[in-house]
C-alpha atoms as a PDB file:
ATOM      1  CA  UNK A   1      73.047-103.855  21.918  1.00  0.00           C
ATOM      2  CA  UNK A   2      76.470-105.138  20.682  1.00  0.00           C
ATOM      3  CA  UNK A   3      78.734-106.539  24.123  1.00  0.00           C
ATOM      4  CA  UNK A   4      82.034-108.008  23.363  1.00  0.00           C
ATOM      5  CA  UNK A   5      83.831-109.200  26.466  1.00  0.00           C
ATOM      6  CA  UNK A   6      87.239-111.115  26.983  1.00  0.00           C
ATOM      7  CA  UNK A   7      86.218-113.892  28.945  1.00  0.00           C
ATOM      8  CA  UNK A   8      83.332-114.735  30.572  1.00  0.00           C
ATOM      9  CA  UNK A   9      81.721-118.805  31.970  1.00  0.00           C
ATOM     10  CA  UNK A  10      79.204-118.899  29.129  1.00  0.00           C
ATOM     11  CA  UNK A  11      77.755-116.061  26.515  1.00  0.00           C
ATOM     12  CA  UNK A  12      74.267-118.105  27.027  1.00  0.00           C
ATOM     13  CA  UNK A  13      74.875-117.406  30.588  1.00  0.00           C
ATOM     14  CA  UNK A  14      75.659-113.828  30.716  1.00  0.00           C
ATOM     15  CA  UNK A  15      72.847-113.097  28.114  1.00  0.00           C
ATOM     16  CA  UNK A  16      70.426-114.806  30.664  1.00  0.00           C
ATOM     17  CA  UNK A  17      71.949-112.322  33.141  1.00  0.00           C
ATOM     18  CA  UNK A  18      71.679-109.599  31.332  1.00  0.00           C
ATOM     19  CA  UNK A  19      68.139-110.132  30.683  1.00  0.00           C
ATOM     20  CA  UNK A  20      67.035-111.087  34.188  1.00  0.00           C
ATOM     21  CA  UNK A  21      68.460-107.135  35.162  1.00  0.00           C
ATOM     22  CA  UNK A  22      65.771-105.928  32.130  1.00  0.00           C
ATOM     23  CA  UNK A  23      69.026-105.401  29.476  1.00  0.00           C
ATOM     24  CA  UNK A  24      68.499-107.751  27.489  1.00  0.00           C
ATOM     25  CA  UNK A  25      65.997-106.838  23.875  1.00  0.00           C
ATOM     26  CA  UNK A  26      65.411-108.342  20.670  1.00  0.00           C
ATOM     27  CA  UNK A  27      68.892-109.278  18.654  1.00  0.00           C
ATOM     28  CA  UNK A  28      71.043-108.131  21.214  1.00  0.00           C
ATOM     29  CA  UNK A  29      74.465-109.949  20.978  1.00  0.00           C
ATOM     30  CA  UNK A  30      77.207-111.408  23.312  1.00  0.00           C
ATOM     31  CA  UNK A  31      80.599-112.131  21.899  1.00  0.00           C
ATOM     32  CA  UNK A  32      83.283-113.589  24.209  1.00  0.00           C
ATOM     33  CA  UNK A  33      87.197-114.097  23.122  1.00  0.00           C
ATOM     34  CA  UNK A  34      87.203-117.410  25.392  1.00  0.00           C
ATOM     35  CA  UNK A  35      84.640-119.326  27.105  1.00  0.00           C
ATOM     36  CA  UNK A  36      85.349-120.611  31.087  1.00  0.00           C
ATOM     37  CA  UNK A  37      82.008-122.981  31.366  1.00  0.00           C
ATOM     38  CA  UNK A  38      81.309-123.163  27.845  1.00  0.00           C
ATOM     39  CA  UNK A  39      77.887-125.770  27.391  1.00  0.00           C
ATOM     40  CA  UNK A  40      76.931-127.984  24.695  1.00  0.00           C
ATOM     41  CA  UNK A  41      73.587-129.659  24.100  1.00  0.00           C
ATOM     42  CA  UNK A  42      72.590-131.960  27.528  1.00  0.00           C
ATOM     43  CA  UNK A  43      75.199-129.739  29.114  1.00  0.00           C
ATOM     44  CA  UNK A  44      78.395-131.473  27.404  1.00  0.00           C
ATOM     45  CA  UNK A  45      81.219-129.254  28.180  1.00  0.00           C
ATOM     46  CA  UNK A  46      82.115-127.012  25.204  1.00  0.00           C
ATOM     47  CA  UNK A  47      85.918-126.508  24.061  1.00  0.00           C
ATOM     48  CA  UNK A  48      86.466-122.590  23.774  1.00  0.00           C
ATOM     49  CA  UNK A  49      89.846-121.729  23.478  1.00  0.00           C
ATOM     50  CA  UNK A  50      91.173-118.416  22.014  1.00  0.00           C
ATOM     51  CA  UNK A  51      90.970-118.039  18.395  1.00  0.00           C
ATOM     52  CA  UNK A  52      87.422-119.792  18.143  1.00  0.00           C
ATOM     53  CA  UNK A  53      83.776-117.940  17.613  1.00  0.00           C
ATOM     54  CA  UNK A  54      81.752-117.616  20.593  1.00  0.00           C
ATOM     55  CA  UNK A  55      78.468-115.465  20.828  1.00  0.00           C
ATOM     56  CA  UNK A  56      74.897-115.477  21.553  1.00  0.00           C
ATOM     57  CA  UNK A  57      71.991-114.135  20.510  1.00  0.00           C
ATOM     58  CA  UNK A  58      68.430-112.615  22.030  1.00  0.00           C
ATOM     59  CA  UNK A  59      65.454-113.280  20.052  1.00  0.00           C
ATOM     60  CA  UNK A  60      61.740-112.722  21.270  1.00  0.00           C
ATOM     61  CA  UNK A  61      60.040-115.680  19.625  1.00  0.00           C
ATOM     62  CA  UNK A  62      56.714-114.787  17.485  1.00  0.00           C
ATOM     63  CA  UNK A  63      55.715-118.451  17.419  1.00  0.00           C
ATOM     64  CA  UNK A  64      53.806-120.218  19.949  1.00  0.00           C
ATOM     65  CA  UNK A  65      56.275-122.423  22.288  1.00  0.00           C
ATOM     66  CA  UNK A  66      55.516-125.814  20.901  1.00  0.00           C
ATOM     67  CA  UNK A  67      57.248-124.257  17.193  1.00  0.00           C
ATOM     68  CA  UNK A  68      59.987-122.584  19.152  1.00  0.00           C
ATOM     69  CA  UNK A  69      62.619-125.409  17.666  1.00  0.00           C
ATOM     70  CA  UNK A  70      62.059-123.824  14.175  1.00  0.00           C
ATOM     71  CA  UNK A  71      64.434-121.354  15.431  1.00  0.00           C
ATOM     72  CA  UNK A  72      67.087-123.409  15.716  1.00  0.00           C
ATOM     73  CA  UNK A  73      67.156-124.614  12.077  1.00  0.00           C
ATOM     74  CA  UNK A  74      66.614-121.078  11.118  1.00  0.00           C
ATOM     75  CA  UNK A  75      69.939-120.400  12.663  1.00  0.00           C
ATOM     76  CA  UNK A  76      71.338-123.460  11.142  1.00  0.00           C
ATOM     77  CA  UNK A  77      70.414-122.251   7.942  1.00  0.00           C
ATOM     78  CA  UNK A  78      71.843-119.311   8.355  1.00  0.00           C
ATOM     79  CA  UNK A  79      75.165-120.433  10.010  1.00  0.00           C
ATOM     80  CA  UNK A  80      75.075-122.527   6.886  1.00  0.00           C
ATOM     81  CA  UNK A  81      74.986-119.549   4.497  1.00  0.00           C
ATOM     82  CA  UNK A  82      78.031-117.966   6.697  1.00  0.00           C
ATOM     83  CA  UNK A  83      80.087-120.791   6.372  1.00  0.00           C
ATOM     84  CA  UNK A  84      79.291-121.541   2.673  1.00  0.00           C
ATOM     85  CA  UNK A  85      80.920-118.332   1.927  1.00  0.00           C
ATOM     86  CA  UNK A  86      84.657-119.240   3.077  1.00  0.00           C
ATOM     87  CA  UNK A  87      84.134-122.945   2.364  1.00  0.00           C
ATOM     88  CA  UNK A  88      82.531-124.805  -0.796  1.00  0.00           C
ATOM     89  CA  UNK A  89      78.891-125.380  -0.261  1.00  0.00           C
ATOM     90  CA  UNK A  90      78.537-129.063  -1.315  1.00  0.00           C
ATOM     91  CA  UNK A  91      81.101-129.517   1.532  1.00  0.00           C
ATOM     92  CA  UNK A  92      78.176-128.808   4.223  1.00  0.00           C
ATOM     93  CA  UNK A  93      76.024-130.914   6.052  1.00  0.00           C
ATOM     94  CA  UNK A  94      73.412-130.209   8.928  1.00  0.00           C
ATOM     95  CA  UNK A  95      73.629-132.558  11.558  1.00  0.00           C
ATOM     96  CA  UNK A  96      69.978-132.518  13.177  1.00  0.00           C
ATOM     97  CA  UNK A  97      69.046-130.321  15.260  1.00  0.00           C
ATOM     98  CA  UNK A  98      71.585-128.063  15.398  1.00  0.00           C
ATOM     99  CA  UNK A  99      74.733-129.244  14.389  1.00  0.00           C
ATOM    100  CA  UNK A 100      76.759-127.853  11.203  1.00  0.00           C
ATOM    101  CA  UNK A 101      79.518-130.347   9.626  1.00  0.00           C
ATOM    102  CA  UNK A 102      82.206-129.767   6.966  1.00  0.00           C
ATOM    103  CA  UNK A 103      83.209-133.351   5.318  1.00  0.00           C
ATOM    104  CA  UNK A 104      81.289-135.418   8.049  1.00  0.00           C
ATOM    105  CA  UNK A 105      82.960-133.754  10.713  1.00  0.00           C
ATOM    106  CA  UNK A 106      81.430-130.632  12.919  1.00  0.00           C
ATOM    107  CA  UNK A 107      82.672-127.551  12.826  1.00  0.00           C
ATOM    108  CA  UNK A 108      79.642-125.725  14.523  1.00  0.00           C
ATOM    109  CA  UNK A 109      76.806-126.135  17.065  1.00  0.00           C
ATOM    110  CA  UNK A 110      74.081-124.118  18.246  1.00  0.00           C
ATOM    111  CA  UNK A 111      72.697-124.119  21.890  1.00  0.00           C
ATOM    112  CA  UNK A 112      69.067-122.852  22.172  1.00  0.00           C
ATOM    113  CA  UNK A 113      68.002-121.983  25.639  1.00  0.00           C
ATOM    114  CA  UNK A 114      63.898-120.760  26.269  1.00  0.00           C
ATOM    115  CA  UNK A 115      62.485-118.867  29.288  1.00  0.00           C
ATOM    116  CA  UNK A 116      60.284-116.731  30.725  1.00  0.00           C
ATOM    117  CA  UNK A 117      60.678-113.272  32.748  1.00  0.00           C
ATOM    118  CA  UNK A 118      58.526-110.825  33.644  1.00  0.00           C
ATOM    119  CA  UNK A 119      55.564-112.858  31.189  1.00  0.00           C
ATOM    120  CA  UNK A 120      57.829-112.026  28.325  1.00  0.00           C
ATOM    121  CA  UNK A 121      59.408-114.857  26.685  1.00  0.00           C
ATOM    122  CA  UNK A 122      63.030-115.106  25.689  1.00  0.00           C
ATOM    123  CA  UNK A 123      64.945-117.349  23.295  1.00  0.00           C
ATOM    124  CA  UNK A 124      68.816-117.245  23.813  1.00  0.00           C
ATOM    125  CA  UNK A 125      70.536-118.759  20.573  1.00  0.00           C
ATOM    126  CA  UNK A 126      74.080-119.983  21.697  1.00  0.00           C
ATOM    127  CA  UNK A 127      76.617-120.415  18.366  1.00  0.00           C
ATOM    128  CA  UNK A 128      80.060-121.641  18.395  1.00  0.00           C
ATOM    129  CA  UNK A 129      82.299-122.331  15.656  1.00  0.00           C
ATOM    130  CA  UNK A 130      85.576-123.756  15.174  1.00  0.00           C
ATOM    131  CA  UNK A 131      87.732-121.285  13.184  1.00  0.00           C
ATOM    132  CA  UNK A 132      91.273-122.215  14.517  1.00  0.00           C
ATOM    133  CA  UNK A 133      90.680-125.136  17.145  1.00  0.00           C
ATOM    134  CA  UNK A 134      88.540-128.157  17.726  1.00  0.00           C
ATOM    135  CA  UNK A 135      88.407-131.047  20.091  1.00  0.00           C
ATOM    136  CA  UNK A 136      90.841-134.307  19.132  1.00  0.00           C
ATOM    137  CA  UNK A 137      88.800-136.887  21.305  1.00  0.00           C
ATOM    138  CA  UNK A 138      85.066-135.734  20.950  1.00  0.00           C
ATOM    139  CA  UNK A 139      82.341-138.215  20.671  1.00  0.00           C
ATOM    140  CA  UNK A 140      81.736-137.435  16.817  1.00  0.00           C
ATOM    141  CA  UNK A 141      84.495-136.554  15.145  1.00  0.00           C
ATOM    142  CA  UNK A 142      85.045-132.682  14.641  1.00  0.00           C
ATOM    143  CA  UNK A 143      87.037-129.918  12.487  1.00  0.00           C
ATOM    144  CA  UNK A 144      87.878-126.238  11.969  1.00  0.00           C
ATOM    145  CA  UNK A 145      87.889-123.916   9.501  1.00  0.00           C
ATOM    146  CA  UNK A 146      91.837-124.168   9.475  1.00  0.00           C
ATOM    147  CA  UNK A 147      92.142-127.708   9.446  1.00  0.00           C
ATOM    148  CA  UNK A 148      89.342-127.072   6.386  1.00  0.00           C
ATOM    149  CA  UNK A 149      92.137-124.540   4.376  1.00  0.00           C
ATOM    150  CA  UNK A 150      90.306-121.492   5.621  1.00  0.00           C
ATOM    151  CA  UNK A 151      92.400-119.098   6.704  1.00  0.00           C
ATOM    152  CA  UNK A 152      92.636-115.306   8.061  1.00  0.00           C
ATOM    153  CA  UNK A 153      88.602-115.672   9.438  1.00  0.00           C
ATOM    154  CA  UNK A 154      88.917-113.321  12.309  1.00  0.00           C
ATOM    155  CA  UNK A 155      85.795-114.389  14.606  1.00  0.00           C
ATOM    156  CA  UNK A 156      84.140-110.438  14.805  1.00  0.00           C
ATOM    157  CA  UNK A 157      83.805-111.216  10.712  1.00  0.00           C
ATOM    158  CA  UNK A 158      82.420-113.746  11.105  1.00  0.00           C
ATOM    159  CA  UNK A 159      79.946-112.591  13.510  1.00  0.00           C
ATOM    160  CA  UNK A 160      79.366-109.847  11.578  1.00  0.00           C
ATOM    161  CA  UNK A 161      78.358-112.162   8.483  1.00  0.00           C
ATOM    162  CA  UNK A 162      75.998-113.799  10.715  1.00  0.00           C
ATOM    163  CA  UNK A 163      74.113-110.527  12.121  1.00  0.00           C
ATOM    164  CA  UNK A 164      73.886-109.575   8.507  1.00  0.00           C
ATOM    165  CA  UNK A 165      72.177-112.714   7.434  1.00  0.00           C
ATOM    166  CA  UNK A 166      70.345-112.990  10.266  1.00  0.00           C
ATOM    167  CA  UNK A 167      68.487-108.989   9.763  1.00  0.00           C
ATOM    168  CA  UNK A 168      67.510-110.716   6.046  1.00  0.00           C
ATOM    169  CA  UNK A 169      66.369-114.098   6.844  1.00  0.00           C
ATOM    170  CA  UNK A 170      64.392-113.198   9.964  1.00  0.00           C
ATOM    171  CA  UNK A 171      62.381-110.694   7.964  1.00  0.00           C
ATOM    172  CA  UNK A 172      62.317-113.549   5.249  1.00  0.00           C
ATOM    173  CA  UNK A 173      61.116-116.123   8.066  1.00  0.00           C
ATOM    174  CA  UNK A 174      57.647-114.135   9.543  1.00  0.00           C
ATOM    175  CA  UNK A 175      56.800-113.673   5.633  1.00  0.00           C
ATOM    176  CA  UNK A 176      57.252-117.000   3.605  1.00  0.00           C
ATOM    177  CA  UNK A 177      57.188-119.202   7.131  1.00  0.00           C
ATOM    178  CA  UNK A 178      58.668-122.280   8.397  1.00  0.00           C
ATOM    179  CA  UNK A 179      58.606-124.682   5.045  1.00  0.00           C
ATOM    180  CA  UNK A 180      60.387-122.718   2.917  1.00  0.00           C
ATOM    181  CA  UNK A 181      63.512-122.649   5.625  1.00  0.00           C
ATOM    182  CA  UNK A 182      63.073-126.139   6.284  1.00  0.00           C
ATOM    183  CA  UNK A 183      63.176-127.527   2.530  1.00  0.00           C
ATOM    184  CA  UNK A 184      66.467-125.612   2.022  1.00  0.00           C
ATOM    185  CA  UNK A 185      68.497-127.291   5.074  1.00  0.00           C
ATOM    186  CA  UNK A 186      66.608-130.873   4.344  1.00  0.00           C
ATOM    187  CA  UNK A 187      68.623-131.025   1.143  1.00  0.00           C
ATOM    188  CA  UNK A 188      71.600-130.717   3.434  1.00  0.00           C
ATOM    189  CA  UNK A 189      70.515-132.944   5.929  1.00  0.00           C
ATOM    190  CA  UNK A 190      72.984-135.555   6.962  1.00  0.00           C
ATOM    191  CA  UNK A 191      72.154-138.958   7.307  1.00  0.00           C
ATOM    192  CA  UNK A 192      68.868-138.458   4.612  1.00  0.00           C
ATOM    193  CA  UNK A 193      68.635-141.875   2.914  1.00  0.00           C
ATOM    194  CA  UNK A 194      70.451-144.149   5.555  1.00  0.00           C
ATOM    195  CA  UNK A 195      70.244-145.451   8.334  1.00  0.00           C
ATOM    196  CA  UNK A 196      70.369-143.130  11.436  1.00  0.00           C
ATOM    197  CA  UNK A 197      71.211-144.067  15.127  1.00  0.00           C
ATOM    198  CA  UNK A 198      69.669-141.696  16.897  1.00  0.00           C
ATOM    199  CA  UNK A 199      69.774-141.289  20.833  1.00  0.00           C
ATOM    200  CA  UNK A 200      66.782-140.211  22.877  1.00  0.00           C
ATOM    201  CA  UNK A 201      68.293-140.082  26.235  1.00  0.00           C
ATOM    202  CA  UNK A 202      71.476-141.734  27.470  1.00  0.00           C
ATOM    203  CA  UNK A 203      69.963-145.306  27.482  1.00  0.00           C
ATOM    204  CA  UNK A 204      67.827-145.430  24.837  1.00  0.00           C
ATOM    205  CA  UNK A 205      68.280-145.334  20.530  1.00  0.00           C
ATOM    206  CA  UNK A 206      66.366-145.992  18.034  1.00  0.00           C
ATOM    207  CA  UNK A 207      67.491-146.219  14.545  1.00  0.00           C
ATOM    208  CA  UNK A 208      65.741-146.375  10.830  1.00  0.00           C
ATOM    209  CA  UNK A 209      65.871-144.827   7.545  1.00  0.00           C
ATOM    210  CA  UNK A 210      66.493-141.080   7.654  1.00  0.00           C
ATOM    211  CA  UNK A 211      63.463-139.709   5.290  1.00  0.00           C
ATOM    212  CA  UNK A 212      64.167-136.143   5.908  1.00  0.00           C
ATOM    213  CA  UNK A 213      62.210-133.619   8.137  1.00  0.00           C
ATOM    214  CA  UNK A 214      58.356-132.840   8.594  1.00  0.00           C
ATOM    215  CA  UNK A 215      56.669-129.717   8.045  1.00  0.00           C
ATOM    216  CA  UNK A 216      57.458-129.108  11.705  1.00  0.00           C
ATOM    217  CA  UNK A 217      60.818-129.899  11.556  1.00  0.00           C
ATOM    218  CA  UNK A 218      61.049-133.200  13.534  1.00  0.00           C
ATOM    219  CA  UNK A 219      63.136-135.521  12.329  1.00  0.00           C
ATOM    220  CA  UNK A 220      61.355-139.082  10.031  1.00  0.00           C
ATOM    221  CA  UNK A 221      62.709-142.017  10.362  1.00  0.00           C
ATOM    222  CA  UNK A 222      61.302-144.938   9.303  1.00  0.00           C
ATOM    223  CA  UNK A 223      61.348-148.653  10.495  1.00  0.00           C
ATOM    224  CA  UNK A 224      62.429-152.073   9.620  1.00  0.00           C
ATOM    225  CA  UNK A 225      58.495-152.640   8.785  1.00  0.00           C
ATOM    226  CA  UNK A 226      58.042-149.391   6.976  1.00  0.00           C
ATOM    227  CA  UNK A 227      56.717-147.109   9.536  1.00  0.00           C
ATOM    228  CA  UNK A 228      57.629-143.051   9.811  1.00  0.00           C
ATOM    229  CA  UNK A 229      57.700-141.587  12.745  1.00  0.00           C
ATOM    230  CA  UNK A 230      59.025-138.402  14.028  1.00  0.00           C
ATOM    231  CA  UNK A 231      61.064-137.038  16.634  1.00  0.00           C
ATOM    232  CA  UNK A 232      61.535-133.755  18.300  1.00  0.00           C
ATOM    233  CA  UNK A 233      64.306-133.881  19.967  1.00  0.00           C
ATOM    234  CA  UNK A 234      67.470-136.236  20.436  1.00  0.00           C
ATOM    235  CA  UNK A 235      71.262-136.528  19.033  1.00  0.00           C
ATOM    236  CA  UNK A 236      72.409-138.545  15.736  1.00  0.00           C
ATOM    237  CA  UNK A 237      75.035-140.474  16.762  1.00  0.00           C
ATOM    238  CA  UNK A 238      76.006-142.095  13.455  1.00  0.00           C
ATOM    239  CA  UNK A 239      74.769-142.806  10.148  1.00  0.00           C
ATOM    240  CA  UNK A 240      75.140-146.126   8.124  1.00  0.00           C
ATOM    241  CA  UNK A 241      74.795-147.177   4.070  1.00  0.00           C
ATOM    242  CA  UNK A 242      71.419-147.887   3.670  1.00  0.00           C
ATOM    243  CA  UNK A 243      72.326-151.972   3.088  1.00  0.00           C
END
């Protein structure tokens, strides 16, 4: 099921509806013009003016719930494949967990939301991307793909790009697994070799050396003293030279 709407508070939102009244299946797809109550990660408000891609997706995850973030790097990988084909590739950078940059700044994000109904479980995979705005004041800087030199991306095509990568590397994903995905979007990992700030809540960061990603894709840092460990979840807020 395709649904493209003018307006609506939040695509995550009225997919979440639309499943609660049974209509919701496996890759069905919300695209809205504008966003009223667009959400973020930790429910930051989301800009989503006209002109912009808005949409979200309906999965039914075939992993157990503690590897349900794979997902979301599977859909940053394939945002990233999307994007690489209107902008150069070496330009990219995946901001873990799920943000996509062009030169250090973002241009995308992804907003996965998990539940349950009726025993069944649902993930709802939230994507924006900036084609012709983005935010002057966020907390890390941001971009579009006009500000980029991209021009005449009509949000439907790009959305359409997207669905078609996404029918290829889901099949892709249940056959060669998790490490394969996660080895191609390490190499685009930003931060990987410096230092990382990295925020766990709103009062407490930690910071190391970024060493990439585990097999489970949780982020390594390592210490001052030489000790990895990984984390699950949390925002990078900067990155620094490694000296």
């Amino acid at each position: 099921m395709f649904v493209h709407l003018p307006a609506v508070d939040s695509t995550n939102a009225e997919a979440k509806r639309r499943i609660l009244r049974g209509e919701g299946a496996h890759a069905d797809t919300i695209l809205a013009d504008e966003q009223t109550h667009g959400r973020g990660r930790r429910d930051h408000a989301w800009m989503s003016p006209l002109g912009n891609l808005y949409f979200s997706l309906i999965v039914v995850p075939r992993l157990p719930e503690t590897a349900w973030a794979r997902y979301s790097l599977l859909s940053a990988v394939i945002l990233s494949r999307v994007l690489g084909s209107v902008v150069e590739p070496d330009r990219f950078k995946f901001k873990w967990p799920n943000d996509v940059l062009i030169d250090e700044r973002k241009v995308s994000g992804l907003l996965i939301e998990a539940f349950h109904h009726e025993r069944q479980p649902f993930l709802i995979i939230g994507v924006g991307v900036n084609i012709l705005h983005h935010p002057l004041d966020s907390a890390f800087p941001a971009t579009s793909l006009a500000a980029c030199g991209v021009g005449d991306i009509l949000p439907d095509r790009l959305l359409q790009r997207f669905m078609t990568e996404f029918d290829v590397l889901w099949q892709a994903f249940q056959v060669e697994g998790f490490a394969v995905f996660y080895r191609r979007i390490e190499k685009q990992l930003y931060g990987l070799g410096r230092r990382v700030c990295l925020a766990l809540s709103e009062e407490r960061h930690v910071e190391g050396l970024c060493r990439g990603m585990d097999e489970e894709g949780q982020l390594l840092l390592e210490d001052d003293n030489g000790v990895r460990r990984s984390y699950a979840s949390g925002d990078v807020l900067a990155v620094r030279p490694r000296f």
